[in-house]
Each structure stands twice: as C-alpha cells, then as structure tokens.
Protein backbone atom coordinates (compact mmCIF):
# COMPACT_ATOMS: atom_id res chain seq x y z
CA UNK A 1 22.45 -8.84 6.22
CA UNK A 2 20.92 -5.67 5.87
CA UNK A 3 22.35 -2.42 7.94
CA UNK A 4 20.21 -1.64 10.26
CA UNK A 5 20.68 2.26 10.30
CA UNK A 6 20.46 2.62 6.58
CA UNK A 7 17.11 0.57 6.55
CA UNK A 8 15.56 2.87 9.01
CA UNK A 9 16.93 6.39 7.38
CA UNK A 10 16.09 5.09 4.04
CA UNK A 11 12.29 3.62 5.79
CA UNK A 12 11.80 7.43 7.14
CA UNK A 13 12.60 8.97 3.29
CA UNK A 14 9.39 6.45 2.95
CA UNK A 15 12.03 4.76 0.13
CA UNK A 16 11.97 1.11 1.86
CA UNK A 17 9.78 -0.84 3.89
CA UNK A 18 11.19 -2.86 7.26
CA UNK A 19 9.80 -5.24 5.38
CA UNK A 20 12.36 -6.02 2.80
CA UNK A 21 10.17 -4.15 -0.10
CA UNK A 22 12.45 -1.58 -0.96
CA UNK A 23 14.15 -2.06 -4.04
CA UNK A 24 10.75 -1.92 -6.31
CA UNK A 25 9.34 0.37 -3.71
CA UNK A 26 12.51 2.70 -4.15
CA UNK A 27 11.79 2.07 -8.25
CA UNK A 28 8.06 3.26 -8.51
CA UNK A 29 8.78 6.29 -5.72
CA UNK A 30 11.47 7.69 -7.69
CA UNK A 31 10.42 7.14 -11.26
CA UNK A 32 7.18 8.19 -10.64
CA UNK A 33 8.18 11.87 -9.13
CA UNK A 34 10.13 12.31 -12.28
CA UNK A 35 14.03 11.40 -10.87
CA UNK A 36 16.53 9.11 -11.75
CA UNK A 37 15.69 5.31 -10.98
CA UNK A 38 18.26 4.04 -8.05
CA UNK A 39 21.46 2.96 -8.83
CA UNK A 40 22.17 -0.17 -6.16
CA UNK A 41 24.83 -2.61 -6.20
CA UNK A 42 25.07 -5.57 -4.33
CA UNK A 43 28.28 -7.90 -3.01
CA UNK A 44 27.85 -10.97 -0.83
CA UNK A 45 28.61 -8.76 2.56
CA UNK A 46 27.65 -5.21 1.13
CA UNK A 47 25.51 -3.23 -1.12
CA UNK A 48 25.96 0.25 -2.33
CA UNK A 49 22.70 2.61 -2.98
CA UNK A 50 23.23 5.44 -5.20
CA UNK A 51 20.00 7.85 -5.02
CA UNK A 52 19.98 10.82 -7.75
CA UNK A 53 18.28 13.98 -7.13
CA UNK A 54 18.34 15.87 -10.20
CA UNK A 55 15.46 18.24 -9.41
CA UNK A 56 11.49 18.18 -9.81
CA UNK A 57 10.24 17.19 -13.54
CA UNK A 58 6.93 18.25 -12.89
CA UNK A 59 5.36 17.84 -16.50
CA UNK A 60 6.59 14.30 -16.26
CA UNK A 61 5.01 13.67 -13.03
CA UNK A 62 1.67 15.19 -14.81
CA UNK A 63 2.13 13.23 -17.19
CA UNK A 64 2.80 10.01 -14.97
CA UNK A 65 -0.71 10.98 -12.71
CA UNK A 66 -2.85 11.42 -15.63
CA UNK A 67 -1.82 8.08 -17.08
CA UNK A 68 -2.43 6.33 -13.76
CA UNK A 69 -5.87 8.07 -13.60
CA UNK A 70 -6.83 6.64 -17.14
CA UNK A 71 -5.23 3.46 -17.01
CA UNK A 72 -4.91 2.64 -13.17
CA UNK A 73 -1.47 1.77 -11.48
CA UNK A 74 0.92 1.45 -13.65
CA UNK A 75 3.68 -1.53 -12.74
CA UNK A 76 6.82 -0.69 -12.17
CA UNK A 77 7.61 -1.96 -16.06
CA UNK A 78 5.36 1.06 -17.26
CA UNK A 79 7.18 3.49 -14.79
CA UNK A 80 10.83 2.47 -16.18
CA UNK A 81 9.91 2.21 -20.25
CA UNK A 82 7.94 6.44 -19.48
CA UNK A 83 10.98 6.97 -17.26
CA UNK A 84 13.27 6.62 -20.11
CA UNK A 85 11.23 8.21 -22.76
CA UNK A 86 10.82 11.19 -20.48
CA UNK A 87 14.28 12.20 -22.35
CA UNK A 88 13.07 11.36 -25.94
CA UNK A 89 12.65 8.70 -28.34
CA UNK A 90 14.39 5.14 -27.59
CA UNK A 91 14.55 2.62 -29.58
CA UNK A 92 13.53 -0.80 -28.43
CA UNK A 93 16.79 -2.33 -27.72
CA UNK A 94 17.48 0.83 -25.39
CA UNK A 95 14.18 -0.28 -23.46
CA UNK A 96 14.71 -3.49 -23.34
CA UNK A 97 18.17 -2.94 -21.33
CA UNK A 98 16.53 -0.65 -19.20
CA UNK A 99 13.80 -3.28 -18.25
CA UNK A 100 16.53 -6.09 -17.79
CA UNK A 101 14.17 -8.14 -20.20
CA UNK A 102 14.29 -10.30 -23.64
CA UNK A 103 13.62 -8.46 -26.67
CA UNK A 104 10.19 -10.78 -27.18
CA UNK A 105 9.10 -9.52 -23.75
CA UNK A 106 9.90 -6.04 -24.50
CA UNK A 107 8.12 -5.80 -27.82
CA UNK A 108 5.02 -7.61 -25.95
CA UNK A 109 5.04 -4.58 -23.02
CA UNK A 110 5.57 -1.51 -25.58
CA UNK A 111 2.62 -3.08 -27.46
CA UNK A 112 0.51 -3.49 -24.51
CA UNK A 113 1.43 0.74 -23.71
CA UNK A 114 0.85 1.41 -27.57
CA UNK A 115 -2.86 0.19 -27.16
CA UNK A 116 -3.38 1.28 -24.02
CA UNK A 117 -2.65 5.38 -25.64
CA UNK A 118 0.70 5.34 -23.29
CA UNK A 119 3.36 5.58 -25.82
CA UNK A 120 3.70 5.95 -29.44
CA UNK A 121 5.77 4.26 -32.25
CA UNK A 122 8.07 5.87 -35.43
CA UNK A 123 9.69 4.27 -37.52
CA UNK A 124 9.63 0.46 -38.57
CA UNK A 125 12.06 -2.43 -37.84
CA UNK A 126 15.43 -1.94 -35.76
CA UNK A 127 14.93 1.70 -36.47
CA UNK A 128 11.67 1.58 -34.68
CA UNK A 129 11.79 4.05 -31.31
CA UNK A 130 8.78 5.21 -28.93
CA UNK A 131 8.05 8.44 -27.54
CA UNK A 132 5.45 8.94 -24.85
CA UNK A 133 2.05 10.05 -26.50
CA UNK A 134 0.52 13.25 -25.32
CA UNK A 135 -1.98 12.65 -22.82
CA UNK A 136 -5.43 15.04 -23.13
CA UNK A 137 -5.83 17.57 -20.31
C-alpha cells in the first residue's frame, strides 16, 4: 500500500503521478535534467526512495534536448544508457547492468543509438565501450 503523504509530496515535485506512474516517470524526470537516476527499494510492507541531487549538468541536459529534437522522445532505455555515459566511456557489460537487461538485448539497443548518431563505439569485443557522440549545434 502506498503512503499516502509521500505520494502527494512526491506528486507536487511533479516526480509521480496519483496514478501509480511514478517509478519510470521519476526515471525519465531525473535522468533527463542531468541527476542521478532514483535509488528505490521495495519490501512487502515498505519501500525506501532515495532521490540524489547532485547539482545542474547543464551540457548534459543540452545534450539530452538536442537528441530528443533530432530523434524524438527518447525511452527511458535511451535516457539510462546517455545517463551513464554522461561520466565517460562504459563498456557494454556496465550498460547492460544499468538497463537490468540480457547482454543480446543490450547489444541490440546500443546498436539501434549507434545508427541513430546517439552514441559512439571504441574498441572491439569485450573491450568494446561507448561514449555519447557529439551532437551538431
């Protein structure tokens, strides 16, 4: 059962919806502005929301807007893999543990931002990592 006076503080931060939308509303909101994804876990009578606010990355939210205007919304799988690589280079393994998905799915998403002009890879193999490609102004 959700508490009803954290739903409606977190609903006026415009994090969650009444609705029971939050946690990949919560996602896209804070990845997108450049912060740290929420932290939230959850117990059969409790859950515990951890919300990082580790200042303004304002290139990365550039970054993030002219994407979106090229490519359209992104989905909240685009948002975490340029949420990571914000940082630097990852390798795939690191991105695929940060999506929660199979390394097969992974490789099929990073290609899908490769051709799109999104990221970029180095390397070859396990040693392959991505880096976000520069985006013209």
């Amino acid at each position: 059962r959700r508490n009803p006076a954290l739903a409606a503080a977190l609903a006026r931060l415009g994090y969650v919806e009444r609705a029971g939308q939050g946690v990949d509303k919560m996602y896209r909101l804070m990845l997108r502005y450049g912060k740290e994804p929420p932290e939230y876990r959850a117990w059969p009578h409790a859950v515990t929301l951890v919300l990082h606010n580790p200042g303004f990355d304002a290139e990365f939210v550039r970054w993030v807007s002219e994407a979106q205007n090229r490519q359209g919304s992104f989905t909240l799988d685009y948002l975490i893999v340029a949420a990571a690589l914000r940082r630097g280079p990852r390798p795939t393994a690191e991105l695929a543990r940060a999506l929660a998905l199979e390394p097969p799915a992974t490789r099929k998403l990073l290609a899908r931002m490769e051709a799109a002009g999104l990221i970029v890879a180095e390397g070859q193999g396990r040693g392959r990592r991505w880096r976000l490609a520069p985006l013209p102004r």
